[in-house]
C-alpha atoms as a PDB file:
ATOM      1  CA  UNK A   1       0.000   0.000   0.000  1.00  0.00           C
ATOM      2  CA  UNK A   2       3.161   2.131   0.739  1.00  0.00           C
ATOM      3  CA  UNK A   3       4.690   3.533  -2.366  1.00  0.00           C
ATOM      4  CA  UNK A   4       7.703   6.263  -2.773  1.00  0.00           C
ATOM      5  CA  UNK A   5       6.844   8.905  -4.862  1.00  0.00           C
ATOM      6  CA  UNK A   6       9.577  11.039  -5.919  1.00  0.00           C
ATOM      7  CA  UNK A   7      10.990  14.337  -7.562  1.00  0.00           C
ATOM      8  CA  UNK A   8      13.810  16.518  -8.679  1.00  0.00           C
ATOM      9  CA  UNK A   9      15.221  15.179 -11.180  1.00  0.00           C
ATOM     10  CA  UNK A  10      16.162  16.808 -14.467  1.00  0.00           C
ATOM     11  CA  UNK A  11      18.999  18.026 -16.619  1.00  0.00           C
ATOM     12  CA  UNK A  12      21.814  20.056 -15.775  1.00  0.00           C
ATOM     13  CA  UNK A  13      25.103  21.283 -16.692  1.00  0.00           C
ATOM     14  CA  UNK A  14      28.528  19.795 -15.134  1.00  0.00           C
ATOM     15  CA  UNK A  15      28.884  21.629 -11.657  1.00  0.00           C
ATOM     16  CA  UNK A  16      25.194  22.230 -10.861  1.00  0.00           C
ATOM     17  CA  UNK A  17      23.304  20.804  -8.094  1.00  0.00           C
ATOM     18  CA  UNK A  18      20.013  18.731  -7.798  1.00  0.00           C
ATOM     19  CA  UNK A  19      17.903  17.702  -5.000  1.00  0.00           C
ATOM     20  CA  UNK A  20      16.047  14.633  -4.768  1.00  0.00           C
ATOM     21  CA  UNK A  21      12.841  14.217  -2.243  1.00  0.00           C
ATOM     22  CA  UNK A  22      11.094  10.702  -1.744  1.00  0.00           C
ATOM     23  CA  UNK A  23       7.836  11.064   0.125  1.00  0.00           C
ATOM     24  CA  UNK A  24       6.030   8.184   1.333  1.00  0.00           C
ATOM     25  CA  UNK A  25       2.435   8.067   0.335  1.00  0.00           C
ATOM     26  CA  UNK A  26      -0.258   5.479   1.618  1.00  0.00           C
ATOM     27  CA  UNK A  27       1.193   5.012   5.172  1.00  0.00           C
ATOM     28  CA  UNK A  28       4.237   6.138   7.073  1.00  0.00           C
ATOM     29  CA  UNK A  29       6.962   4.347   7.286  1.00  0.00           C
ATOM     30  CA  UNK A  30       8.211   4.565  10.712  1.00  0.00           C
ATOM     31  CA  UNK A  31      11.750   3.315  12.091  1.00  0.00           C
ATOM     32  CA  UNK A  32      12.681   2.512   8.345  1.00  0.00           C
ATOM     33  CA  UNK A  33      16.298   3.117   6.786  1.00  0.00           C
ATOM     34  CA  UNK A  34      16.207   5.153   3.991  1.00  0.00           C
ATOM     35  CA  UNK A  35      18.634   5.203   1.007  1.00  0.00           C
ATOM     36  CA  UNK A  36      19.113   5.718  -2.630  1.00  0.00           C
ATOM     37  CA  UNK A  37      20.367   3.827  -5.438  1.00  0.00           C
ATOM     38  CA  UNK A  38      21.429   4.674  -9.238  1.00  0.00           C
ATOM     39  CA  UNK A  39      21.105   2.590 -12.469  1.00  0.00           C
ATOM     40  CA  UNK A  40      22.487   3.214 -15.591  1.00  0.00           C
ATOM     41  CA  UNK A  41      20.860   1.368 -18.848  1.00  0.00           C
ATOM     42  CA  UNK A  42      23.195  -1.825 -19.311  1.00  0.00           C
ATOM     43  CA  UNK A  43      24.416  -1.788 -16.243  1.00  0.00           C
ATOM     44  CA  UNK A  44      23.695  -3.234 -12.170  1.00  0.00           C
ATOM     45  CA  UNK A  45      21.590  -0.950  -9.889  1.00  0.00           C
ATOM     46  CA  UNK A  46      24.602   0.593  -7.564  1.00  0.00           C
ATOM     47  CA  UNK A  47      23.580   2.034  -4.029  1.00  0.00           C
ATOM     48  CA  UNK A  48      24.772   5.447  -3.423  1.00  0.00           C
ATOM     49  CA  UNK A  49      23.537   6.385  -0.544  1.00  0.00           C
ATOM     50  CA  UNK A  50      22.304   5.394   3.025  1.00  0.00           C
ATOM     51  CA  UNK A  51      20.620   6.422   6.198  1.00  0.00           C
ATOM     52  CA  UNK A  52      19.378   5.145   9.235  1.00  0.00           C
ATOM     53  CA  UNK A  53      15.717   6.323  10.149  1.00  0.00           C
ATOM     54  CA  UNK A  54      17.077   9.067  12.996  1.00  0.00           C
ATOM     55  CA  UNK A  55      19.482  10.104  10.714  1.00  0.00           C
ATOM     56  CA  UNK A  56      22.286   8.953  11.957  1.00  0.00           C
ATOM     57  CA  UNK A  57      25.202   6.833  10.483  1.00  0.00           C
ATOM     58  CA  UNK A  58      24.983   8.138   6.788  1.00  0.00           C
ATOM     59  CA  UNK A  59      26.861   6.054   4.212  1.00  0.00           C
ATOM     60  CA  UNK A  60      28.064   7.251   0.996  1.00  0.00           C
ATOM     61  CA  UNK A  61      29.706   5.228  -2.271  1.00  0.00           C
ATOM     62  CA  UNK A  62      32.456   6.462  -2.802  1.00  0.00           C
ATOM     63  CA  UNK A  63      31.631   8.156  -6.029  1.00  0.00           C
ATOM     64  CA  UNK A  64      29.551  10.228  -4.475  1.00  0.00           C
ATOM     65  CA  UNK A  65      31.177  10.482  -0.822  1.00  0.00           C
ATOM     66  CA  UNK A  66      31.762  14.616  -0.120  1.00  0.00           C
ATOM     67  CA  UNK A  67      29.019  15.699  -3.340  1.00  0.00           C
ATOM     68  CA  UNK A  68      26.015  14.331  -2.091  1.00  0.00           C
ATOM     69  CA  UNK A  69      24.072  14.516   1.209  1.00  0.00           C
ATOM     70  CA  UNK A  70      21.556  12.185   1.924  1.00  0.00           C
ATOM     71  CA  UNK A  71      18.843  13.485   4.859  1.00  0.00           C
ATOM     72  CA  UNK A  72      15.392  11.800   6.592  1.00  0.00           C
ATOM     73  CA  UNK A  73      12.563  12.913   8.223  1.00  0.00           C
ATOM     74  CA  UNK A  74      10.893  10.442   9.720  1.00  0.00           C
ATOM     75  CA  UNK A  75       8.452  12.547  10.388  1.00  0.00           C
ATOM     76  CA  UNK A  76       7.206  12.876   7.422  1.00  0.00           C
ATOM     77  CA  UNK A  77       8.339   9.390   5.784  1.00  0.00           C
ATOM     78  CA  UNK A  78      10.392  11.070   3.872  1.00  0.00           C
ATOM     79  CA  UNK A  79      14.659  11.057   2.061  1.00  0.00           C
ATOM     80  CA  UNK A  80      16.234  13.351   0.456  1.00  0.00           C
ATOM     81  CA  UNK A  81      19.381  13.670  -1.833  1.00  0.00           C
ATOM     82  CA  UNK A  82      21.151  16.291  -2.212  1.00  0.00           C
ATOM     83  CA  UNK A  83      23.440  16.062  -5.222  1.00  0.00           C
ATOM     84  CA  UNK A  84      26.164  18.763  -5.416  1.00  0.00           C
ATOM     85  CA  UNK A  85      29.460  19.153  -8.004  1.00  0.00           C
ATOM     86  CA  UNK A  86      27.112  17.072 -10.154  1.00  0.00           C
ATOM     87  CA  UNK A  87      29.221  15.118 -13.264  1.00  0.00           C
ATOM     88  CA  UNK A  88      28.422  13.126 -16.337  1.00  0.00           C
ATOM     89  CA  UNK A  89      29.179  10.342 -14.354  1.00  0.00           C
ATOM     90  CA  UNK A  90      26.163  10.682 -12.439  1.00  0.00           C
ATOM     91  CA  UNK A  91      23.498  10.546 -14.773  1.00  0.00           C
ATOM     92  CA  UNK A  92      21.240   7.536 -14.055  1.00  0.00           C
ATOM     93  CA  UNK A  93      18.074   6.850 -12.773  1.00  0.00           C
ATOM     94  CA  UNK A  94      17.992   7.005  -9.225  1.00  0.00           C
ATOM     95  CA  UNK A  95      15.928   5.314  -7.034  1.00  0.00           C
ATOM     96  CA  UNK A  96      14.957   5.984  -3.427  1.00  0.00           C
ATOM     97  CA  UNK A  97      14.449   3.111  -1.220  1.00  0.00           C
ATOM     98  CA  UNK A  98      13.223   1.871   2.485  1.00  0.00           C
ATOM     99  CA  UNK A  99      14.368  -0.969   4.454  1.00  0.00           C
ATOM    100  CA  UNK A 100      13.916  -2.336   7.430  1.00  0.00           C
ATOM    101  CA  UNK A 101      16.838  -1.178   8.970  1.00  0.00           C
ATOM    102  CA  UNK A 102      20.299   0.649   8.405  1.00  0.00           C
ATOM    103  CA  UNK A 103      22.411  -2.531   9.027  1.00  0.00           C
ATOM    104  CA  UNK A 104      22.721  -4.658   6.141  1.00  0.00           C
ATOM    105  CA  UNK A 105      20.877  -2.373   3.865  1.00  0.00           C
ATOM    106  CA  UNK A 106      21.013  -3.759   0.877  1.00  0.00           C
ATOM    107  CA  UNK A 107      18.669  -4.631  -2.910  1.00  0.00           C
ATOM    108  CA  UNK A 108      17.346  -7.290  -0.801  1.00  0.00           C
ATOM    109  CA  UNK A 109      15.944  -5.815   2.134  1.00  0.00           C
ATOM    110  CA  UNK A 110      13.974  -3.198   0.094  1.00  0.00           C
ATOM    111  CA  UNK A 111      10.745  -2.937   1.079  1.00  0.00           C
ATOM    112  CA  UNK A 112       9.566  -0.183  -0.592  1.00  0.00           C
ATOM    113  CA  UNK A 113      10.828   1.228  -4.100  1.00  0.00           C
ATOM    114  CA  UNK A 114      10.617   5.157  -5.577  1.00  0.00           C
ATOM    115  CA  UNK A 115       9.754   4.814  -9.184  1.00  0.00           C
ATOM    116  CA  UNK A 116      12.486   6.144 -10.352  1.00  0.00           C
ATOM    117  CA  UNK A 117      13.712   9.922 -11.365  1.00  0.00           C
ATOM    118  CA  UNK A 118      16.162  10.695 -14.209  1.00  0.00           C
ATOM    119  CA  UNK A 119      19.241  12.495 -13.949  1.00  0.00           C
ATOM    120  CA  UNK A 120      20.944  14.161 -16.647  1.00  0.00           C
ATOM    121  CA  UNK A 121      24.226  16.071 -16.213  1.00  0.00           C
ATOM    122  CA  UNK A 122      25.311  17.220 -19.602  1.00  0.00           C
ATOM    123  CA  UNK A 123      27.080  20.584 -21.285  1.00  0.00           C
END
């Protein structure tokens, strides 16, 4: 009944900064680690980012480890990205995601799936 619904994505220039917001809609989805994860056409869905549901603990790949910020407000069900220094490297769709916990997170564990937002980072 849960689903992810998200936004921000678009195209942009080399340098330029996006944000990414996943709101849960249907239900909340209370003590639930949050994260994000990337996939390029031809290639194996890559995680890039991670958060426990307090907010503590974040976990970056290390392409994106000191350009993007992931953030949660459990409040509100909700994950953010925020995508800085953004590079050609980094267009994909991306994906936000909710598990049942920060340890472990992994494709696996997902419980509930965004459906997807396309970034473009090109001159």
């Amino acid at each position: 009944q849960v689903q992810l619904v998200e936004s921000g994505g678009g195209l942009v220039a080399p340098g330029a900064s996006l944000r990414l917001s996943c709101t849960a809609s249907g239900g909340t989805l209370g003590r639930s680690a949050m994260g994000w994860f990337r996939q390029v056409p031809g290639k194996e869905r890559e995680i890039v980012a991670a958060v426990a549901w307090h907010g503590a603990s974040p976990w970056y790949a290390d392409a994106v480890n000191g350009r993007f910020a992931i953030s949660v407000d459990s409040a509100q069900s909700a994950t953010y990205l925020q995508m800085n220094s953004l590079q050609p490297e980094d267009t994909a769709v991306y994906f936000c995601a909710a598990a049942p916990s920060f340890a472990n997170f992994q494709e696996r564990e997902i419980r509930y799936w965004g459906q997807g937002a396309q970034v473009t980072v090109s001159s």
